[in-house]
Structure formats: C-alpha cells, structure tokens
N, C-alpha and C. Protein backbone atom coordinates (compact mmCIF):
# COMPACT_ATOMS: atom_id res chain seq x y z
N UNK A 1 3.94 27.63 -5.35
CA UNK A 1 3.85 26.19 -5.41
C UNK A 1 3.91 25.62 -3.99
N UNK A 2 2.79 24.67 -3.93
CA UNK A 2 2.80 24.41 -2.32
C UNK A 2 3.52 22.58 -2.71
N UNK A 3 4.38 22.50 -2.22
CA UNK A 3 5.21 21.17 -1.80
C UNK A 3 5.09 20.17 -0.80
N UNK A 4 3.92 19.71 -0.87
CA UNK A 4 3.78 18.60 0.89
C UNK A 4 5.06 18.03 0.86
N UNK A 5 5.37 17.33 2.28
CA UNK A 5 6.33 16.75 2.33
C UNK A 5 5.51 15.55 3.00
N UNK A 6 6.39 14.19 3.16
CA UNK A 6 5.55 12.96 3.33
C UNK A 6 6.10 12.81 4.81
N UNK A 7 4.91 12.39 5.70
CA UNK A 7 5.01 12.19 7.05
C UNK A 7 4.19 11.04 7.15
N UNK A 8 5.26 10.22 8.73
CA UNK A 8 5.11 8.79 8.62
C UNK A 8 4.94 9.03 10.38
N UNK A 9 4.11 8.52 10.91
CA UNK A 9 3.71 8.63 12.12
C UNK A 9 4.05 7.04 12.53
N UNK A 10 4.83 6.74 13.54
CA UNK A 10 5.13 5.23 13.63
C UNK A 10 4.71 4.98 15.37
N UNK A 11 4.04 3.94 15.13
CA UNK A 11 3.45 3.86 16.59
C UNK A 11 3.24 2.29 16.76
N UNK A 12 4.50 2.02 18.16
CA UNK A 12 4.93 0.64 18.05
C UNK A 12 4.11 0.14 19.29
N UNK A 13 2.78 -0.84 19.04
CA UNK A 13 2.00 -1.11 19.61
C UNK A 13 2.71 -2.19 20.61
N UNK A 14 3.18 -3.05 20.45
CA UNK A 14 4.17 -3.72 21.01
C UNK A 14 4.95 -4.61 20.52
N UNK A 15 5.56 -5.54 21.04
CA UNK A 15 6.91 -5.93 20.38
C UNK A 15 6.45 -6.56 19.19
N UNK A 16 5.13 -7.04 19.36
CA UNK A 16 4.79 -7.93 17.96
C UNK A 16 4.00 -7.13 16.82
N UNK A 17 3.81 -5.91 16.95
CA UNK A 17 2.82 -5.47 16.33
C UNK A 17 3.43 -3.64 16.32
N UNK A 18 3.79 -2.91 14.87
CA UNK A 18 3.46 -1.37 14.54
C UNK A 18 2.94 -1.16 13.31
N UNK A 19 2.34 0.20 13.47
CA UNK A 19 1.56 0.29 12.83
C UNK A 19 1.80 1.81 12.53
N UNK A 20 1.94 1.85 10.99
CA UNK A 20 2.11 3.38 10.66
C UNK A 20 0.96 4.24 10.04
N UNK A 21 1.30 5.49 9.98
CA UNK A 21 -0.02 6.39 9.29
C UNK A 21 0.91 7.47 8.40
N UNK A 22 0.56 7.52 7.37
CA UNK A 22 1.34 7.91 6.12
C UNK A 22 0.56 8.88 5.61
N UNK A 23 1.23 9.97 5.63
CA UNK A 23 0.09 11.36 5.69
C UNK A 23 1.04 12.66 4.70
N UNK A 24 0.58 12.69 3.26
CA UNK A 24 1.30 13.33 2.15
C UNK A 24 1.82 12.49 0.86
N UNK A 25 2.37 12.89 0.03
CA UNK A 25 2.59 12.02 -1.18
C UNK A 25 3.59 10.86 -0.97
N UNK A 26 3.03 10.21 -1.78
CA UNK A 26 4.10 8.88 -1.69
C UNK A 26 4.54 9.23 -3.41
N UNK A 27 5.91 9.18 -3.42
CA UNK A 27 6.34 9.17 -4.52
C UNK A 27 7.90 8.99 -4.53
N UNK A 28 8.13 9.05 -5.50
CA UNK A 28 10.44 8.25 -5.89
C UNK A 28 10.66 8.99 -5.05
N UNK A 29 10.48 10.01 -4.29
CA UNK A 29 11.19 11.16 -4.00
C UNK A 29 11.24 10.53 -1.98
N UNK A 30 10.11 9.97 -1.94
CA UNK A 30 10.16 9.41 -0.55
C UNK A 30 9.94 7.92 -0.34
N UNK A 31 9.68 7.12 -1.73
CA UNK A 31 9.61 6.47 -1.08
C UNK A 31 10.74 4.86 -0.67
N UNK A 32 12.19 5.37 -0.98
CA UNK A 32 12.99 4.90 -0.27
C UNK A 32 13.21 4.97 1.49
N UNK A 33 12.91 6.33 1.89
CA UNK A 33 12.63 6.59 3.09
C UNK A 33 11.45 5.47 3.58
N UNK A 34 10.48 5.40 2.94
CA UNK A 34 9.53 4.73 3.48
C UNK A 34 9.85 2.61 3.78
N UNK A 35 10.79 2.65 2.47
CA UNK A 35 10.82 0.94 2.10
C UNK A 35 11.84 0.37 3.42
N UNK A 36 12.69 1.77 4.07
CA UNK A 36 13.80 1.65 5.04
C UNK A 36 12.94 1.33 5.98
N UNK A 37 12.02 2.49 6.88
CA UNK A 37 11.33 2.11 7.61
C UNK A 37 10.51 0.81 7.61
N UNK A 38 9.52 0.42 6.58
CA UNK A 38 9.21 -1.01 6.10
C UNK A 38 9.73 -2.17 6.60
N UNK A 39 10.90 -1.99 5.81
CA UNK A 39 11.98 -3.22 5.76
C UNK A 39 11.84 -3.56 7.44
N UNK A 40 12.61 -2.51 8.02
CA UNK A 40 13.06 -2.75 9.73
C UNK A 40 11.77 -3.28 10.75
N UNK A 41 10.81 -2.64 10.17
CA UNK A 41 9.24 -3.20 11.01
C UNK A 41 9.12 -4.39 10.53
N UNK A 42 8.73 -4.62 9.39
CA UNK A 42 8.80 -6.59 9.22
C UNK A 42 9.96 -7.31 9.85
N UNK A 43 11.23 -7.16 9.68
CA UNK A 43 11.67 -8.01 10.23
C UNK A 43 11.85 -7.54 11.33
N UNK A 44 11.56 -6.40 12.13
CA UNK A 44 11.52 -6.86 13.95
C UNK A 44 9.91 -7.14 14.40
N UNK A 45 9.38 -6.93 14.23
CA UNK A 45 7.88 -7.28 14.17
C UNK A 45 7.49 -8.74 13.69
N UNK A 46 6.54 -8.74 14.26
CA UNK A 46 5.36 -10.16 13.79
C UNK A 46 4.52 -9.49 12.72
N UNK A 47 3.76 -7.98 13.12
CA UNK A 47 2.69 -7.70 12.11
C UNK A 47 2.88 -6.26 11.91
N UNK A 48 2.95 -5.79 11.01
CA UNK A 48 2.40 -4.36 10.47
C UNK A 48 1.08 -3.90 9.68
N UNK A 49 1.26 -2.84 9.78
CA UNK A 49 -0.22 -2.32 9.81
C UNK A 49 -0.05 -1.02 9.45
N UNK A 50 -0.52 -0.82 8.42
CA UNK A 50 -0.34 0.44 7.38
C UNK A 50 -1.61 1.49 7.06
N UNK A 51 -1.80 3.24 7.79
CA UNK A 51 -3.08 3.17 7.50
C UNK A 51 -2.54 4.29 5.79
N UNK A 52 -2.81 4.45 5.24
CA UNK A 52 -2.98 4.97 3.92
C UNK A 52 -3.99 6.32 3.70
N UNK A 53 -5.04 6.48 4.83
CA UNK A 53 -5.43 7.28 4.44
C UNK A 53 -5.51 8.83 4.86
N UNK A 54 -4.09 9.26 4.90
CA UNK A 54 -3.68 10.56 4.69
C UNK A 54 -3.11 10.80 3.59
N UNK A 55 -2.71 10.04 3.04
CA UNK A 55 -1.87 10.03 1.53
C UNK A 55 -2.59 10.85 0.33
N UNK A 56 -2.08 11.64 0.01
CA UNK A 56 -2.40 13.17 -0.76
C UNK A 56 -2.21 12.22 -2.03
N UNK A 57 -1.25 11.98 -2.76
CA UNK A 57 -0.92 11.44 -3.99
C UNK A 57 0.38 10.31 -3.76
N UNK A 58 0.02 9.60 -4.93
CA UNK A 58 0.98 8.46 -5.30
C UNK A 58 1.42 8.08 -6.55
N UNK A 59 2.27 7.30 -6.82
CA UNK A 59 3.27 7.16 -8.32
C UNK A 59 3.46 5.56 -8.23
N UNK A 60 3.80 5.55 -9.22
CA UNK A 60 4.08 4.16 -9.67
C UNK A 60 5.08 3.61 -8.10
N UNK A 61 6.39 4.16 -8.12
CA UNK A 61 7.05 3.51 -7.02
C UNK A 61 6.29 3.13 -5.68
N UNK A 62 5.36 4.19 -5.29
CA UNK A 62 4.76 4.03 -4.23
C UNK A 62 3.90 2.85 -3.76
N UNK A 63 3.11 2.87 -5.48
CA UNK A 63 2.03 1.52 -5.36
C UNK A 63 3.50 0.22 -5.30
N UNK A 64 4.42 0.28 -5.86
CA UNK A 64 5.49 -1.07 -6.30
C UNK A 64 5.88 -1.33 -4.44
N UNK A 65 6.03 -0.22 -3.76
CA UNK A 65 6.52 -0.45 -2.22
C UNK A 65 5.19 -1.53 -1.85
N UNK A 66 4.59 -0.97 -1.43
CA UNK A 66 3.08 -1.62 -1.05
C UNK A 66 3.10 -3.06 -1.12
N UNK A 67 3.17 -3.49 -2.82
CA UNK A 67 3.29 -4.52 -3.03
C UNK A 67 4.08 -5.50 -2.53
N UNK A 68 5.16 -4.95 -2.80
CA UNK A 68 6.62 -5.56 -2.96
C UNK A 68 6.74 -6.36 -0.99
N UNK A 69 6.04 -4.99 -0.25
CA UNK A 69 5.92 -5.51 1.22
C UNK A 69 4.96 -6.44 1.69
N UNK A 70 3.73 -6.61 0.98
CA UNK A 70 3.08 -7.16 0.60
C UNK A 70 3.88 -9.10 0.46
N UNK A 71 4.24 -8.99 -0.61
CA UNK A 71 5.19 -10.28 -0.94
C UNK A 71 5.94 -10.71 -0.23
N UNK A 72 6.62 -9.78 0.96
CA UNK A 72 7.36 -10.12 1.50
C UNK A 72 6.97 -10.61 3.27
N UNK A 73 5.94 -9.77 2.97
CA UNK A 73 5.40 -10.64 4.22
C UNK A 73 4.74 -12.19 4.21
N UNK A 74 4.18 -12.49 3.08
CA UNK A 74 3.69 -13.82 2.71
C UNK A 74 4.22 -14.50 3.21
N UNK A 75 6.07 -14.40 2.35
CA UNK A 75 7.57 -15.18 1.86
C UNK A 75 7.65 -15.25 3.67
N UNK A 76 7.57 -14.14 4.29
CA UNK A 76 8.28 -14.73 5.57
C UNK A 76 7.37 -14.61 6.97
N UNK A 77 5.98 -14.86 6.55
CA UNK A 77 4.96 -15.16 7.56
C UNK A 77 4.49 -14.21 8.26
N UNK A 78 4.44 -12.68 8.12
CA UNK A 78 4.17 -11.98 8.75
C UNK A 78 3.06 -11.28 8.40
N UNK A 79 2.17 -10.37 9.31
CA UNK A 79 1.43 -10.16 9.54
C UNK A 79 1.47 -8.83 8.23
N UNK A 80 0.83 -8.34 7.59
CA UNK A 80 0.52 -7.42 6.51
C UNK A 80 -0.91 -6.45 6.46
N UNK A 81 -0.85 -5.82 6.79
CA UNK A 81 -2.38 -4.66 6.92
C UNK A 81 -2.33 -3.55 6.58
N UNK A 82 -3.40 -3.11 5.19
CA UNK A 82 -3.12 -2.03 4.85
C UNK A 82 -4.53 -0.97 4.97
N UNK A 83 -5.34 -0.13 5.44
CA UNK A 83 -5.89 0.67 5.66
C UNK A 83 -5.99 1.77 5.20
N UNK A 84 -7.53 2.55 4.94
CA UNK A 84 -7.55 3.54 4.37
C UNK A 84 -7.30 3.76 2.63
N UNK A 85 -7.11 2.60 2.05
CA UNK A 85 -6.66 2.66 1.11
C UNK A 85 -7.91 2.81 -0.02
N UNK A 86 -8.91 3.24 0.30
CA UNK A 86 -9.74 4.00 -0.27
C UNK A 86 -10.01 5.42 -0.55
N UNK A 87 -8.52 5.85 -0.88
CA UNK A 87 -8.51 7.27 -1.36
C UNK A 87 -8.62 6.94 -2.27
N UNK A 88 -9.23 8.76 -2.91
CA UNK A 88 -9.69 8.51 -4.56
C UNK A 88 -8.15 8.93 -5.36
N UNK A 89 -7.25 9.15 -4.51
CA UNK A 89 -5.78 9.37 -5.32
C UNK A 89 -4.96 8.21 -5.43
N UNK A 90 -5.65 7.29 -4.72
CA UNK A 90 -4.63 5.95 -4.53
C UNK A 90 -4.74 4.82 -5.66
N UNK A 91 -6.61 5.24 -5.30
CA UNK A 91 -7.34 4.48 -6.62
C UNK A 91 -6.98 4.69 -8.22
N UNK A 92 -6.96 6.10 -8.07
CA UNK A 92 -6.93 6.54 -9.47
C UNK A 92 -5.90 6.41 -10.15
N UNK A 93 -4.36 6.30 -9.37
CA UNK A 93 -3.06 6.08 -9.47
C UNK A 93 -3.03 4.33 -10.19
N UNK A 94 -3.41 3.69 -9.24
CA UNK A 94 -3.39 1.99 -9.58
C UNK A 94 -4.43 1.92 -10.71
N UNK A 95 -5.25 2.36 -10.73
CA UNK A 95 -6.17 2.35 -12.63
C UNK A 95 -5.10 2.97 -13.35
N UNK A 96 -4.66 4.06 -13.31
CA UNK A 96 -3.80 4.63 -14.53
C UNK A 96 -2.51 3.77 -14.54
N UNK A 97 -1.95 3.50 -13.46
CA UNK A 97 -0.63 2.14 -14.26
C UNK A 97 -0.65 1.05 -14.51
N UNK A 98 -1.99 -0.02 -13.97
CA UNK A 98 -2.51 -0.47 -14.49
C UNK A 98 -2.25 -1.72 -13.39
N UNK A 99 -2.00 -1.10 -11.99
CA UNK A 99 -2.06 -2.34 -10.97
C UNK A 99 -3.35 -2.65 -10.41
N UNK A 100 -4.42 -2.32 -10.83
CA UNK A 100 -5.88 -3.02 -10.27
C UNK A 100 -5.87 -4.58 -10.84
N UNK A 101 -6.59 -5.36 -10.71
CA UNK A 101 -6.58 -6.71 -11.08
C UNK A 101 -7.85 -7.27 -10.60
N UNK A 102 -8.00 -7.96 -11.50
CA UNK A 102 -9.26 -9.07 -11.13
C UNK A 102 -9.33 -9.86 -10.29
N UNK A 103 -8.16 -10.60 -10.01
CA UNK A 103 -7.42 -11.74 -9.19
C UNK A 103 -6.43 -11.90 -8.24
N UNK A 104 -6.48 -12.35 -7.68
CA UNK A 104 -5.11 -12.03 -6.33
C UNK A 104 -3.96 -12.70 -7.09
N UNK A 105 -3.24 -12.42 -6.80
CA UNK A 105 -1.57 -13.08 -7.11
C UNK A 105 -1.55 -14.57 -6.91
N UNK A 106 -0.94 -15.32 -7.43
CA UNK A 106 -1.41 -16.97 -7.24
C UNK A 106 -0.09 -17.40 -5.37
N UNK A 107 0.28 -16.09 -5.20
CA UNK A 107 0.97 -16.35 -3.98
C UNK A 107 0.36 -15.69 -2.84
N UNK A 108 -0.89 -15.44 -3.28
CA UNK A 108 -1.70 -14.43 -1.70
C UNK A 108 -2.07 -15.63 -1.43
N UNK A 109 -1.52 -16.77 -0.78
CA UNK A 109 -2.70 -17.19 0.09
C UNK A 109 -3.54 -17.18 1.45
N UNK A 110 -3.48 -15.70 1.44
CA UNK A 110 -3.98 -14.99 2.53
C UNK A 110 -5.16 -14.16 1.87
N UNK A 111 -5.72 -13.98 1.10
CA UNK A 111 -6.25 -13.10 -0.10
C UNK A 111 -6.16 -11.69 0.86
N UNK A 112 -4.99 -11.31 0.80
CA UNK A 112 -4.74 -9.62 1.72
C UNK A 112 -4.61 -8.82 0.56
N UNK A 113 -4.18 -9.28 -1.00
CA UNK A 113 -3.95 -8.12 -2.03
C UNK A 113 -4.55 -7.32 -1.74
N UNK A 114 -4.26 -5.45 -1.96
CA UNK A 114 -5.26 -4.64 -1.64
C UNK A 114 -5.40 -4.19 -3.32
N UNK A 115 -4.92 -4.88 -4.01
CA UNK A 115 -4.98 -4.08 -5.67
C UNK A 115 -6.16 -4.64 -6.39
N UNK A 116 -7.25 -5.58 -5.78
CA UNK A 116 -8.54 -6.59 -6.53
C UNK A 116 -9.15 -5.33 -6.64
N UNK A 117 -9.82 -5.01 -7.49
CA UNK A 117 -10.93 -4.39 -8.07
C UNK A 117 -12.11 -4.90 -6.92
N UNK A 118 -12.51 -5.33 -7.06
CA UNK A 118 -13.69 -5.73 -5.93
C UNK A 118 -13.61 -4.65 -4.94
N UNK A 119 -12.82 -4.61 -4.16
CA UNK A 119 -11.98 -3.92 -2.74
C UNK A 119 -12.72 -2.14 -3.24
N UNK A 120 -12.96 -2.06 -4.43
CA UNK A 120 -13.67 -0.37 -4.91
C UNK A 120 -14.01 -0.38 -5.73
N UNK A 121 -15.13 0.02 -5.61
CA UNK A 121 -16.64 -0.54 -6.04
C UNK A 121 -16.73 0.48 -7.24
N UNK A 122 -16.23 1.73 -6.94
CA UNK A 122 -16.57 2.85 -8.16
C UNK A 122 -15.34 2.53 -9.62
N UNK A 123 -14.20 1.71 -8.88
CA UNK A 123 -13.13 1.51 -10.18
C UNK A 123 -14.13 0.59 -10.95
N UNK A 124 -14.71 -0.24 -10.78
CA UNK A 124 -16.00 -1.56 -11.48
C UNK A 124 -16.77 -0.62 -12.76
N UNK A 125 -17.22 0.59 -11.96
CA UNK A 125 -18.04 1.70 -12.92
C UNK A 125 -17.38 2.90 -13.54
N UNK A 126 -15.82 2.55 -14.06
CA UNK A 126 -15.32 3.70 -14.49
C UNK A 126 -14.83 3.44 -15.64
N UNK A 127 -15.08 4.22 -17.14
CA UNK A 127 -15.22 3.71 -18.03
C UNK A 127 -13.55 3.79 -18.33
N UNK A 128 -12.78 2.83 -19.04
CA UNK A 128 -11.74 2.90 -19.50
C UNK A 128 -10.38 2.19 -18.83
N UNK A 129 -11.14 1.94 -17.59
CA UNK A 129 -10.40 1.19 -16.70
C UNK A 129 -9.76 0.02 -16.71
N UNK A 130 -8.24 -0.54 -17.34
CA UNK A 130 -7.92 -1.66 -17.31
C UNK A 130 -7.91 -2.54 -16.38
N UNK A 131 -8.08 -3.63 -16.17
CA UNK A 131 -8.04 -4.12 -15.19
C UNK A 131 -6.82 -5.59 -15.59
N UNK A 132 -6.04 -5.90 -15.01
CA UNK A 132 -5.12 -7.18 -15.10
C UNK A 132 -5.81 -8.59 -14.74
N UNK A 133 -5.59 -9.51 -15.49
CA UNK A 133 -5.95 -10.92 -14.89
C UNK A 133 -5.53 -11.43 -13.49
C-alpha cells in the first residue's frame, strides 16, 4: 500500500501576498494541518493564493476548508486565489458530495467561488451530476 503524505510548499511573496502549492491528498487526516497554516496567512497577509494542482485526492473536509477560507476572506477583505483546481480528482470529489453549484453564494461578491459548474466544462456533460442552486 503506497500512502502519499500531503505537502504544502509555502512561498511568502511578500508581506502582502503567499502563496501555497499543495501537492498529495487533502483529506480529515491533513486537513487541520492545512486550515492552521490557512488561518495564519489570511490574517497576516492581504492575499493568498492557493495552487491545487498537485493534489492527488480529496474528501469532503478538504473541499469544506477551501470554502470555509473562501468565506472568510470575503467577511474580512482579503485577497482569495485558488489555482489548478482543474484536477479530475478535485472535480470528481465536489460532483460526488454534491458541492458543484449553478450559482455563486449570495455572499461572493467577488464571483471568486471556485465550486460554479461553469469553471468545468466536462462536469456540464457528465451524466448524473447534481448540481446545487
């Protein structure tokens, strides 16, 4: 049994701005480690910047981090960027729990959600696919 372990490459562009690269599974198992790191970059930072696409697999908690940082940058004005998030494991994860959506959150008013259906073009053509209002 081969076991990735999740690696977070953090690279602090300058005082207003880091930006991580997240390379292995995101799942319960890491991603408190990850919400720690999170947390501390938004509030010493102006903007973060998330690239996603090393990420092997993901779980429900993983997509809920995302979000949740997501919201919280809105709530307190900061900069939010997420990248790469066109893996086909990331995708396939948010169709099966059922965080894709038609619509942005009535609190993006930044339209940054990365969970719109639009954003991947092949979830549009996959039969069975729920999608949320």
């Amino acid at each position: 049994m081969n076991v990735q372990s999740l690696q977070t490459i953090i690279d602090r562009v300058n005082t207003a701005s880091i930006n991580f690269k997240i390379n292995g599974p995101i799942n319960i198992s890491s991603v408190g480690r990850l919400l720690l790191q999170l947390s501390a970059s938004l509030e010493h930072s102006d903007e973060v910047c998330i690239d996603l696409s090393g990420v092997t697999e993901i779980d429900f908690a993983g997509l809920q981090l995302f979000c949740s940082c997501h919201r919280s940058s809105l709530f307190t004005s900061k900069g939010y960027q997420i990248t790469g998030q066109d893996q086909p494991a990331i995708w396939a994860a948010a169709a099966v729990i059922g965080k894709l959506r038609k619509s942005r959150c009535i609190i993006d008013s930044k339209h940054t959600c990365i969970w719109v259906a639009e954003y991947h073009e092949s979830v549009r053509s996959t039969p069975g696919t729920a999608l949320e209002q």
